[in-house]
PDB file of N, CA and C in Angstrom:
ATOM      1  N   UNK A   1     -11.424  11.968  36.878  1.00  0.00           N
ATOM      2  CA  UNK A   1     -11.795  10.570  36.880  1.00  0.00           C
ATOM      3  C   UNK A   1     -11.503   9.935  35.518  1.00  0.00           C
ATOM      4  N   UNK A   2     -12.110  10.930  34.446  1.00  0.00           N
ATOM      5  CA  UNK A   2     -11.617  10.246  33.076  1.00  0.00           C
ATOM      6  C   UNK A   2     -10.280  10.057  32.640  1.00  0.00           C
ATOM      7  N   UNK A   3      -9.512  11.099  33.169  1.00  0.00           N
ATOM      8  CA  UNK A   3      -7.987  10.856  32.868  1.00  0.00           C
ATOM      9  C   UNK A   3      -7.160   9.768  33.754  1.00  0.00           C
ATOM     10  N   UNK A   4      -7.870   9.464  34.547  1.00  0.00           N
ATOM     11  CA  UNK A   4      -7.135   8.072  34.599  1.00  0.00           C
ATOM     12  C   UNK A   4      -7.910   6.563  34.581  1.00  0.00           C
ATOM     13  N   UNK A   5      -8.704   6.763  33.942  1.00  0.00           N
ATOM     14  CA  UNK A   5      -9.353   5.666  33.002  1.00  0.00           C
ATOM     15  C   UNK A   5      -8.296   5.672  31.645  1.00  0.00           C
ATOM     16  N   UNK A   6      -8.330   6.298  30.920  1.00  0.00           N
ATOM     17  CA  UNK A   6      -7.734   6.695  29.658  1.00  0.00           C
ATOM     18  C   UNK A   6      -6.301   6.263  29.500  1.00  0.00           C
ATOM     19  N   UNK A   7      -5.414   6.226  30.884  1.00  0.00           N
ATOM     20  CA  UNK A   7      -3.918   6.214  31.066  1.00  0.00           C
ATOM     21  C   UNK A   7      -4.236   4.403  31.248  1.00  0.00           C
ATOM     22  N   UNK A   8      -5.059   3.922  31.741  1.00  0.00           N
ATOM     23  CA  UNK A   8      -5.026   2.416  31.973  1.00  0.00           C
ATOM     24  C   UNK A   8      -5.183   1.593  30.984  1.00  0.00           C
ATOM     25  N   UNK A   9      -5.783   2.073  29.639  1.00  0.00           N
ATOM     26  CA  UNK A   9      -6.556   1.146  28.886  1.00  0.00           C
ATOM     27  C   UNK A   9      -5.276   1.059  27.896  1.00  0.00           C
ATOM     28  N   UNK A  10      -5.476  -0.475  27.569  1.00  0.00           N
ATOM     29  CA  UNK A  10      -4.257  -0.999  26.641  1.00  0.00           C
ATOM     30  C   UNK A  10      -4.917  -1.239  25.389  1.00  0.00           C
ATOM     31  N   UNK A  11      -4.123  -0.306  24.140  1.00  0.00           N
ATOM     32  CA  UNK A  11      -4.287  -0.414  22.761  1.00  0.00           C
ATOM     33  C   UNK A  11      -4.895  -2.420  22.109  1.00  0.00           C
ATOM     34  N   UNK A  12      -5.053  -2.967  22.995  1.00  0.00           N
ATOM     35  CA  UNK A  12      -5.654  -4.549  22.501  1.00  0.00           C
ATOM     36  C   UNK A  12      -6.657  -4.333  22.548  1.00  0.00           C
ATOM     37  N   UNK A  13      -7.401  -3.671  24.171  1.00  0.00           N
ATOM     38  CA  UNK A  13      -8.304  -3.570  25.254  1.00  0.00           C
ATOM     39  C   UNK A  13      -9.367  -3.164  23.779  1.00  0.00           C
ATOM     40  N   UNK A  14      -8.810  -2.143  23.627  1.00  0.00           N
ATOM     41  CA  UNK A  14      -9.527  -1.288  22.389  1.00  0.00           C
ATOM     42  C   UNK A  14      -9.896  -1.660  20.754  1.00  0.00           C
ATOM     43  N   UNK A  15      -9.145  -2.441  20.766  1.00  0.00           N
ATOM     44  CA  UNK A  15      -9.418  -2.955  19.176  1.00  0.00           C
ATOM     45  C   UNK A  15      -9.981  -4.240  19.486  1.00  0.00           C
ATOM     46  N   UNK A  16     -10.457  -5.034  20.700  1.00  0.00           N
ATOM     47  CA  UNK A  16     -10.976  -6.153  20.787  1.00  0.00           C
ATOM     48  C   UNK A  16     -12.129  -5.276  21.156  1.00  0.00           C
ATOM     49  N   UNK A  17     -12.958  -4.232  21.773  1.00  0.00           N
ATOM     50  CA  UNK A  17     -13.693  -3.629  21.620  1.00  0.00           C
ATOM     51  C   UNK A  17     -14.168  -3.649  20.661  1.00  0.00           C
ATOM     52  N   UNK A  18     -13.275  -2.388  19.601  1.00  0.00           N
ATOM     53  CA  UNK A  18     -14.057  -2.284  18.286  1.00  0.00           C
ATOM     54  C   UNK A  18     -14.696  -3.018  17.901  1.00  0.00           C
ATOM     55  N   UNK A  19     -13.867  -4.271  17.407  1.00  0.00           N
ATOM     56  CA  UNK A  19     -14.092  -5.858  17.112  1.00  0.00           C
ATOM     57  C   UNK A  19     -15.715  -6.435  17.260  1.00  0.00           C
ATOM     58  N   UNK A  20     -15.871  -6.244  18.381  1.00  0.00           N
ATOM     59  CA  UNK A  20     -16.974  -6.689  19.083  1.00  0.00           C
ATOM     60  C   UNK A  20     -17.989  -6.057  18.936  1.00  0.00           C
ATOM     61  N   UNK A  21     -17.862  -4.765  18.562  1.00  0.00           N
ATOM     62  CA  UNK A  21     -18.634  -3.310  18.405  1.00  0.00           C
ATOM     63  C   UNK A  21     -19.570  -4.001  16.830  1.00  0.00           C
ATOM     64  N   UNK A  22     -18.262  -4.134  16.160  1.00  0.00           N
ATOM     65  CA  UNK A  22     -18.463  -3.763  14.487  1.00  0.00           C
ATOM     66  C   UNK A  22     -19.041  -5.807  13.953  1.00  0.00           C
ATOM     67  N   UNK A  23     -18.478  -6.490  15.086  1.00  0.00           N
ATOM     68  CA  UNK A  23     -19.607  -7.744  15.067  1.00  0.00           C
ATOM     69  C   UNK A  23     -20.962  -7.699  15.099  1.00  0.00           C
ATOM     70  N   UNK A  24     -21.053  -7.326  16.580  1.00  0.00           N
ATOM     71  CA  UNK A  24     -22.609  -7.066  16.885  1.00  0.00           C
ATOM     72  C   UNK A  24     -23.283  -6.344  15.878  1.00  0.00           C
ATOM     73  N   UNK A  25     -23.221  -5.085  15.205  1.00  0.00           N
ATOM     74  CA  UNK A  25     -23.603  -4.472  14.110  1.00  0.00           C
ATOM     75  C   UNK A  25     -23.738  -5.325  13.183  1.00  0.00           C
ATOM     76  N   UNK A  26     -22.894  -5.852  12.511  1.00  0.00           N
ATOM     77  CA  UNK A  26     -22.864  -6.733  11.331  1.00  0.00           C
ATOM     78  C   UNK A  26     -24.378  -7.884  11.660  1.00  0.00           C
ATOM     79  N   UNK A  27     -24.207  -8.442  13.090  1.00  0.00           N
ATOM     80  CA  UNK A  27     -25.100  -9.095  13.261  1.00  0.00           C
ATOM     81  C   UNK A  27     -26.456  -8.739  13.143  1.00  0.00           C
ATOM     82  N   UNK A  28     -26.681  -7.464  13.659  1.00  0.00           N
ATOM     83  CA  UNK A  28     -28.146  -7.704  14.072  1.00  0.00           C
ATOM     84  C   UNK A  28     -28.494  -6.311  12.756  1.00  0.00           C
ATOM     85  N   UNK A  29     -27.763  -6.522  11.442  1.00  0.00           N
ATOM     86  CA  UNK A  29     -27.841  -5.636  10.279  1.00  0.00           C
ATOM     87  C   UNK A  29     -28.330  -7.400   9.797  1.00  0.00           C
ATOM     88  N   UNK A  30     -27.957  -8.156   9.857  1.00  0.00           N
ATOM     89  CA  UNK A  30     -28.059  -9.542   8.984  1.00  0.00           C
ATOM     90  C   UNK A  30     -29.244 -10.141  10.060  1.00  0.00           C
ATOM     91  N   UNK A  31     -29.732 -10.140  10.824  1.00  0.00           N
ATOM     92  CA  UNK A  31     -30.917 -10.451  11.453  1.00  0.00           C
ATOM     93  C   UNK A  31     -32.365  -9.883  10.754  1.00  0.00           C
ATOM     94  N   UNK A  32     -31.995  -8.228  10.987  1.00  0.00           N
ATOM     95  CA  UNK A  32     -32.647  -7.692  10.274  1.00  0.00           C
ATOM     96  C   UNK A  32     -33.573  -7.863   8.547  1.00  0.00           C
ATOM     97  N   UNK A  33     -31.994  -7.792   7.737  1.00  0.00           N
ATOM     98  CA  UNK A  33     -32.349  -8.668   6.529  1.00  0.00           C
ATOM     99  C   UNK A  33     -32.755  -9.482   6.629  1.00  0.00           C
ATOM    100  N   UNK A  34     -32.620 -10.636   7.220  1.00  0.00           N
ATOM    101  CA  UNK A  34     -33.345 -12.043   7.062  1.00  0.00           C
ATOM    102  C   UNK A  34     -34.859 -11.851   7.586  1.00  0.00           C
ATOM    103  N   UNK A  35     -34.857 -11.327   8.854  1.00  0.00           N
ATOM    104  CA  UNK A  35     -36.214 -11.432   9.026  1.00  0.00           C
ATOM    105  C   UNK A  35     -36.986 -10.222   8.009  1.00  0.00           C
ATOM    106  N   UNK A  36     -36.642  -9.482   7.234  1.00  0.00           N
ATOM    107  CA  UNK A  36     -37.589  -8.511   6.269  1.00  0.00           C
ATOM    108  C   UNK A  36     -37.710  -9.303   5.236  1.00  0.00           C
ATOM    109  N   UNK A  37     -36.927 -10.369   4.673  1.00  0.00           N
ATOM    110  CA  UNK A  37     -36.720 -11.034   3.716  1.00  0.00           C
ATOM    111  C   UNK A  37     -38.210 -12.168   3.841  1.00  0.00           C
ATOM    112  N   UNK A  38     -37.781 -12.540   5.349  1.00  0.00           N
ATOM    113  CA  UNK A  38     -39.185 -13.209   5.729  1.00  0.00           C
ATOM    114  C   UNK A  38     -40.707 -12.992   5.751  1.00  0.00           C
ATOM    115  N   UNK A  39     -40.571 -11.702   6.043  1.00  0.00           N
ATOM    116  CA  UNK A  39     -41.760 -11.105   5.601  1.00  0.00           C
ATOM    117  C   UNK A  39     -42.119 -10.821   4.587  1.00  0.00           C
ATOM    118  N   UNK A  40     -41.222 -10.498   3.668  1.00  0.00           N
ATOM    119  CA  UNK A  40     -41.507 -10.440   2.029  1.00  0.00           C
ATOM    120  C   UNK A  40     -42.272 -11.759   1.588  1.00  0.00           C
ATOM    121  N   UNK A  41     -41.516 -12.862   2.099  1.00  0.00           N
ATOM    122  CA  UNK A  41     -42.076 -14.207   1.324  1.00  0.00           C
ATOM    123  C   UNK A  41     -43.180 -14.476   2.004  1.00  0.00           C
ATOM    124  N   UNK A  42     -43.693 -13.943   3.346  1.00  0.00           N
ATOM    125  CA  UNK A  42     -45.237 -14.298   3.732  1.00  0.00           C
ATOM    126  C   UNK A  42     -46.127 -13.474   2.677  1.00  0.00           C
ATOM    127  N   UNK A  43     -45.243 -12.455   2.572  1.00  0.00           N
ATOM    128  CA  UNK A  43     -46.626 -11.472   1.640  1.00  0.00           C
ATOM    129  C   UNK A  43     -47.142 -10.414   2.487  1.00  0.00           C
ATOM    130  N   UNK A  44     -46.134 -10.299   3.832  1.00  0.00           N
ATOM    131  CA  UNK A  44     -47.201  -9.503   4.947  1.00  0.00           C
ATOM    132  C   UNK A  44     -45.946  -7.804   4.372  1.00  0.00           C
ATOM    133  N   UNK A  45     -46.517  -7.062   4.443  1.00  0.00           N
ATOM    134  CA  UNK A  45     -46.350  -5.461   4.422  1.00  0.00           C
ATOM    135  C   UNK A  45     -46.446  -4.943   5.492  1.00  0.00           C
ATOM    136  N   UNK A  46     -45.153  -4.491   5.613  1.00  0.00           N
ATOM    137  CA  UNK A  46     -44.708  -3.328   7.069  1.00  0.00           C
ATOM    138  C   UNK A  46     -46.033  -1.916   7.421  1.00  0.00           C
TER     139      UNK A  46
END
């Protein structure tokens, strides 16, 4: 079944993946910061 998944997928298919992969990360790494940042300036402790 996997080997012909693998024969279909086009080298774009895959780096617009990544793409999307290494966005989302970036994003919710910068969500993160902001909202700890937020909590710093309330004064509230994890």
């Amino acid at each position: 079944m996997f080997d012909g998944i693998r024969e279909n997928i086009s080298p774009a298919i895959l780096a617009v993946a990544t793409v999307l992969i290494l966005l989302s990360v970036a994003l919710l790494a910068t969500v993160e910061m902001l909202r700890r940042r937020n909590l710093r300036i309330r004064g509230i402790r994890e």
